[in-house]
Protein backbone atom coordinates (compact mmCIF):
# COMPACT_ATOMS: atom_id res chain seq x y z
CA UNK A 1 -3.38 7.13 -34.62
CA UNK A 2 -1.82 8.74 -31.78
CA UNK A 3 -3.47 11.97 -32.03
CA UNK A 4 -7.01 10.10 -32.48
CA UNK A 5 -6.10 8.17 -29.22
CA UNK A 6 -4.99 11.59 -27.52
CA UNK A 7 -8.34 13.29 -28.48
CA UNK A 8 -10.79 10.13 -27.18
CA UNK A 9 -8.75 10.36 -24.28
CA UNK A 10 -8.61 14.37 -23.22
CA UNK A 11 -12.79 13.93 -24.24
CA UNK A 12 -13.05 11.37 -21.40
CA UNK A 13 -11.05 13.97 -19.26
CA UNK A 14 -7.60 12.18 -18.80
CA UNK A 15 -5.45 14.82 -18.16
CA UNK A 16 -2.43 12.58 -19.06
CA UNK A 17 -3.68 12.36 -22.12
CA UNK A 18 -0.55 12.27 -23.88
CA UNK A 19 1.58 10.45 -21.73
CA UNK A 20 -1.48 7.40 -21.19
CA UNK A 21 -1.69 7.45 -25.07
CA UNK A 22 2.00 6.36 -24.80
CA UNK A 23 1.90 3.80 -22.84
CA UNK A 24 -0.81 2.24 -24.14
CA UNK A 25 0.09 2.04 -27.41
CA UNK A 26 3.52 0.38 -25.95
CA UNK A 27 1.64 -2.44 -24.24
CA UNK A 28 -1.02 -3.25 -26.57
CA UNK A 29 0.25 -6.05 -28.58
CA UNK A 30 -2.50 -5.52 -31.72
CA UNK A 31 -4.42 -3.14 -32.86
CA UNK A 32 -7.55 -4.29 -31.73
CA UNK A 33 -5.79 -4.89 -28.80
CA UNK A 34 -5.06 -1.01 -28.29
CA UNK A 35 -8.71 0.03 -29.37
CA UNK A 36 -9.67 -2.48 -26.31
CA UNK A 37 -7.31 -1.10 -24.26
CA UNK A 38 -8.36 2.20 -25.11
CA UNK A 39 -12.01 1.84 -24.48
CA UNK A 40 -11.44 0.46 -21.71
CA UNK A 41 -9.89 3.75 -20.17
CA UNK A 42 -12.27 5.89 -21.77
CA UNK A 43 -14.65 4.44 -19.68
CA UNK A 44 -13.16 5.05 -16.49
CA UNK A 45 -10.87 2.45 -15.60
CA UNK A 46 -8.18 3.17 -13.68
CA UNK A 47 -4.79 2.84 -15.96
CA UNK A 48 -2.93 1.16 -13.91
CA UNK A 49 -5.86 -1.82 -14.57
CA UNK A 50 -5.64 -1.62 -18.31
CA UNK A 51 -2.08 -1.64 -18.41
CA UNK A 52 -1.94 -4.55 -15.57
CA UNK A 53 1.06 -2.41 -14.00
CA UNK A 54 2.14 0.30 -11.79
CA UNK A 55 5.13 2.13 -11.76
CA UNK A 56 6.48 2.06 -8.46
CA UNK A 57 9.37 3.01 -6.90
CA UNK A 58 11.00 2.14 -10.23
CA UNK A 59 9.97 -1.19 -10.09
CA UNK A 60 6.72 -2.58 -12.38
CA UNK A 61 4.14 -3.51 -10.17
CA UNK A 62 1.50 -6.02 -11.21
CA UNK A 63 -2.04 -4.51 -10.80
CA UNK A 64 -4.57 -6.81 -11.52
CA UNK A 65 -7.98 -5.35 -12.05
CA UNK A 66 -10.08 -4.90 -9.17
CA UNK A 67 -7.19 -4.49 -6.85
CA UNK A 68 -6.05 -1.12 -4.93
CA UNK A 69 -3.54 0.78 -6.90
CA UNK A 70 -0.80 2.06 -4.90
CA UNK A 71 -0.44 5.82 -5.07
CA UNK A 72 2.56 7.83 -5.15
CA UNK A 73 2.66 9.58 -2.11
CA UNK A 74 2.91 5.37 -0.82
CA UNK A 75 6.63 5.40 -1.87
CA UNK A 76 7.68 7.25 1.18
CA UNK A 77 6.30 4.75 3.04
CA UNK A 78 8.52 2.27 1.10
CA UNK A 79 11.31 4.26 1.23
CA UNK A 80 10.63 4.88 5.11
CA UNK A 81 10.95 1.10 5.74
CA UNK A 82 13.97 0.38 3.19
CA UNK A 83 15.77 3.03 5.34
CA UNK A 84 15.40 0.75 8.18
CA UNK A 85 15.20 -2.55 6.85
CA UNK A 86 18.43 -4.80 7.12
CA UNK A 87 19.46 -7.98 5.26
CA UNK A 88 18.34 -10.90 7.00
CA UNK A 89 15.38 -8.88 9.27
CA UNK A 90 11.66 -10.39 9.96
CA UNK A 91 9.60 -8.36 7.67
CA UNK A 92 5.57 -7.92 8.00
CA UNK A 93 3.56 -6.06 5.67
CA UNK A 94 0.13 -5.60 6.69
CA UNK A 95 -2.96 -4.95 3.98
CA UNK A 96 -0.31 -5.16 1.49
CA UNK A 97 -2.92 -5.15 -1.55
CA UNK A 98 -0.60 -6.12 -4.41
CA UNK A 99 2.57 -6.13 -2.72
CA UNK A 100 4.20 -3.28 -3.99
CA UNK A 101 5.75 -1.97 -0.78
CA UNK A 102 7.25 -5.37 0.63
CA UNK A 103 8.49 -5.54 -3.16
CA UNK A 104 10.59 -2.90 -2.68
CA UNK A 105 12.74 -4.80 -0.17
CA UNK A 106 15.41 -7.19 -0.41
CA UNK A 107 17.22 -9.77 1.51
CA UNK A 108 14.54 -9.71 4.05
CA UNK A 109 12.38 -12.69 4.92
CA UNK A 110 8.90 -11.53 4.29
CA UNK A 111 5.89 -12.11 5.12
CA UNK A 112 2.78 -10.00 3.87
CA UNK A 113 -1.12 -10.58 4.58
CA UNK A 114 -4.07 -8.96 3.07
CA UNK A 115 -7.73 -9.65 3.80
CA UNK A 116 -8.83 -9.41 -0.25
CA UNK A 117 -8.72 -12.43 -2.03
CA UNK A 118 -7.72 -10.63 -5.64
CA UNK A 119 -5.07 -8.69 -3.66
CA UNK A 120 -3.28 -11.64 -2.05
CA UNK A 121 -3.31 -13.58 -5.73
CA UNK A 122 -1.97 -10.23 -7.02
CA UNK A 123 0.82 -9.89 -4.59
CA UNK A 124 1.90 -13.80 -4.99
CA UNK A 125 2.62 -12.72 -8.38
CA UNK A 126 4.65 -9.93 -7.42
CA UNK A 127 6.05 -11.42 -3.86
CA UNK A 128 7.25 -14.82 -5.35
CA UNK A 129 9.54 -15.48 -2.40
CA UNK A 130 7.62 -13.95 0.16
CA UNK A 131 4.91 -15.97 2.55
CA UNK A 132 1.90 -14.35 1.48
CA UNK A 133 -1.62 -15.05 3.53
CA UNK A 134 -5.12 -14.10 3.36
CA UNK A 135 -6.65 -12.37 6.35
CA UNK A 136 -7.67 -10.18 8.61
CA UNK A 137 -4.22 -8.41 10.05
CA UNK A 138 -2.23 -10.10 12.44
CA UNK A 139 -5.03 -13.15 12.55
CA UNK A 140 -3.24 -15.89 9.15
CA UNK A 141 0.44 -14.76 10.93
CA UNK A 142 2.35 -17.95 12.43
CA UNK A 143 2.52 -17.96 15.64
CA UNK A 144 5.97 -16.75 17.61
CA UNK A 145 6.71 -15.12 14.57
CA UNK A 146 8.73 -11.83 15.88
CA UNK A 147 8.96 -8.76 13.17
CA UNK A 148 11.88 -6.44 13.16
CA UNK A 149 9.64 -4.21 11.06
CA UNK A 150 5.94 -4.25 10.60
CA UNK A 151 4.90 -1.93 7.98
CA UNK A 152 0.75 -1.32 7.10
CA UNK A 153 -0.66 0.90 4.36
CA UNK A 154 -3.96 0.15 5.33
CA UNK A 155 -7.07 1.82 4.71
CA UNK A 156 -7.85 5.41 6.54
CA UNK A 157 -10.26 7.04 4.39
CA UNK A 158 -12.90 8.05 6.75
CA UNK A 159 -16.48 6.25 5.40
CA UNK A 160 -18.37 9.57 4.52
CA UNK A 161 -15.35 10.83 2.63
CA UNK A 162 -15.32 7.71 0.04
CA UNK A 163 -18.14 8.98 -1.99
CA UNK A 164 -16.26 12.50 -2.78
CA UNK A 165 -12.98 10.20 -4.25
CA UNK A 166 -12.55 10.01 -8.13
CA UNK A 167 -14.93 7.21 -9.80
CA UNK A 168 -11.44 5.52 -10.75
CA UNK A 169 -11.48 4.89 -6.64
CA UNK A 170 -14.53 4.22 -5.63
CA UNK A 171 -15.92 2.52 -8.40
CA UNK A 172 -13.11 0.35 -9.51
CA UNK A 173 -10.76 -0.34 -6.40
CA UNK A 174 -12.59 -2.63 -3.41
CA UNK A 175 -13.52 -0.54 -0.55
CA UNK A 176 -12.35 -3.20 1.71
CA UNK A 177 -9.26 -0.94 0.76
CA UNK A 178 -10.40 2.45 1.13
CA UNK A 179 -13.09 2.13 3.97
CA UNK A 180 -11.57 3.39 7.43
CA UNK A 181 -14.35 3.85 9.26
CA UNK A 182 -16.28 6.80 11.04
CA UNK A 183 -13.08 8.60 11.17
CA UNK A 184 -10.60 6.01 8.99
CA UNK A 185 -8.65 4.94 11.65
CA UNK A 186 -10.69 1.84 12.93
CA UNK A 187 -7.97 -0.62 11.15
CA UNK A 188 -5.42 1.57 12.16
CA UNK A 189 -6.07 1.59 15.82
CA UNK A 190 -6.32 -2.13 15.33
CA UNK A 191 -2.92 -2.71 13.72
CA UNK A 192 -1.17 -0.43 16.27
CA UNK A 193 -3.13 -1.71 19.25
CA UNK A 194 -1.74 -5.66 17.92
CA UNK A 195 1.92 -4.65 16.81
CA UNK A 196 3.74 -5.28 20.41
CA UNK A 197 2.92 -8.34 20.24
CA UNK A 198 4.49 -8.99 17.22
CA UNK A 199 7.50 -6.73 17.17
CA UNK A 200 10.72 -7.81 18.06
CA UNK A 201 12.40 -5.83 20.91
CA UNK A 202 13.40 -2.39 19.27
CA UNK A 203 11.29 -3.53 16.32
CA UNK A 204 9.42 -0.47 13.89
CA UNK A 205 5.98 -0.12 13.17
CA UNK A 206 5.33 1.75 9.90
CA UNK A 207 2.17 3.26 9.18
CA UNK A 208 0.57 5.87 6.40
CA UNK A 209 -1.84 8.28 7.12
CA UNK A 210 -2.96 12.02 6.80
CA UNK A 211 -1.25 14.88 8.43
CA UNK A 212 -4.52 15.28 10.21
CA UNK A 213 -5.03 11.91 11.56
CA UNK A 214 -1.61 11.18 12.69
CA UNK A 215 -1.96 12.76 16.36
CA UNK A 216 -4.44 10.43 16.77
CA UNK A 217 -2.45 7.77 15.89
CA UNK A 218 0.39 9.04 17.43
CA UNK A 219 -1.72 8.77 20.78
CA UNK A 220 -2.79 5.33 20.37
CA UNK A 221 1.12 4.33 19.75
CA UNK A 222 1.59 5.77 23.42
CA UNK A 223 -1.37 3.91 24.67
CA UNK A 224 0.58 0.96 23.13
CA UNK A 225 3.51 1.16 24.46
CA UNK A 226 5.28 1.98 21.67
CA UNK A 227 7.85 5.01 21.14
CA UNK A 228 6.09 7.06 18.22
CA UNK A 229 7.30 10.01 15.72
CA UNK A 230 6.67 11.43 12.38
CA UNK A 231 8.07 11.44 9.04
CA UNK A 232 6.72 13.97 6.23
CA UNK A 233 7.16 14.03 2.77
CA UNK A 234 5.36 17.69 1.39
CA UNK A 235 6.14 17.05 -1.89
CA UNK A 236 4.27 14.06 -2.19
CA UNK A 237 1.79 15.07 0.56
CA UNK A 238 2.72 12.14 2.52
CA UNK A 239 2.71 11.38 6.17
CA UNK A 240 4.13 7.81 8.05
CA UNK A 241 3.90 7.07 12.07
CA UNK A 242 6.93 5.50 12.74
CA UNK A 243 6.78 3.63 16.37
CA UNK A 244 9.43 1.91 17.92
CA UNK A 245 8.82 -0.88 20.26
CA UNK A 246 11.34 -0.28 23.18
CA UNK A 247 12.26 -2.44 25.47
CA UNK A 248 10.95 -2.10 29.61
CA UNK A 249 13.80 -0.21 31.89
CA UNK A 250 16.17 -3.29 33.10
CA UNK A 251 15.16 -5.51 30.19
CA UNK A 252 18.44 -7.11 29.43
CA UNK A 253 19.24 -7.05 25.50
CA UNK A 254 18.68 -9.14 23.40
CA UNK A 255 21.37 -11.89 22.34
């Protein structure tokens, strides 16, 4: 059986092959079940949709079909805000499609917002304690709220670029997800231009991007107001703007 499954899945050019056969095999609960599960994949859906999970950051992510799967260069991101997260803080997490990164943070009140319906049902299920709304951005947020750490792994795929992504992308995830814009930085520029309002003095905005569009981004943090830098990950080929929302000269602390 397993070598059958192998061979039906190297033929529809999985190069996991091996390793998917694996896991499917472990979550089907029949075998009719597996065959279904396994014809489902040959045909090009992404795994992560079959199995109804994503490995991520050690934790088991529900993805439920239709919704963005978070890739693995995204855990730096994760691990980027963890690093700065504290028990107790204001967290936001912006298109947080199933809710994998705000998952990966505890003792923090949370609130995360994304604009897909099927996301935000996906990432109740995996946020159970977390205020979860559906939106555009800051726009479902209460107001007053104040964020010690706004974090956004939104889209910033540039619109040309979407058609040269693997069909598992751009014919299975919504492109409300993927779609950036001329250059894929139009929600970008959005979520940086809105974050001071929203960030708490000294607060951190988190964002993930590509090594080439972060000096743009980096720019419109200036234009902001906010304190920008970089953090790279080679390895996983991953690059986060991390902007710091410091206070005016002879603000007085906060108490």
């Amino acid at each position: 059986m397993l070598s059958s499954i192998i061979s039906r899945l190297r033929a529809a050019g999985c190069v996991f092959a091996e390793d998917e056969a694996q896991l499917l095999i472990s979550a089907a609960r029949t075998p009719a079940d597996l065959d279904a599960m396994v014809s489902r994949r040959v045909a090009g859906l992404p795994l992560e949709h079959v199995l109804g999970w994503v490995s991520f950051c050690g934790l088991r992510v529900a993805v439920d079909p239709g919704v963005f799967v978070p890739r693995r260069r995204t855990e730096f991101l994760a691990r980027q805000a963890g690093a700065l997260a504290r028990p107790g803080h204001t967290v936001v997490d912006l298109c947080c499609g199933s809710g994998a990164v705000g998952a990966t943070l505890s003792g923090v009140d949370l609130y995360a917002v994304d604009i897909d319906p099927a996301a935000v049902r996906c990432a109740r299920r995996n946020l159970p304690a977390a205020h979860v709304y559906e939106g555009d951005l800051y726009e479902p947020l209460p107001a007053g709220l104040r964020a010690d750490l706004l974090v956004a792994n939104a889209p910033y795929v540039p619109t040309d670029a979407i058609e040269l992504m693997p069909p598992e992308a751009r014919l299975h995830e919504p492109r409300v997800a993927l779609d950036g814009g001329a250059d894929g930085l139009d929600v970008l520029r959005r979520v940086i231009a809105g974050a001071p309002a929203w960030l708490a003095p000294a607060g951190h905005l988190l964002v993930e991007t590509s090594e080439t569009q972060a000096p743009h981004l980096v720019e419109a943090a200036v234009r902001a107001g906010l304190v920008p830098r970089l953090a790279t990950d080679d390895d996983l080929g991953a690059t986060v703007v991390i902007a710091t929302n410091e206070p005016a000269p002879g603000t007085p602390p906060a108490r």
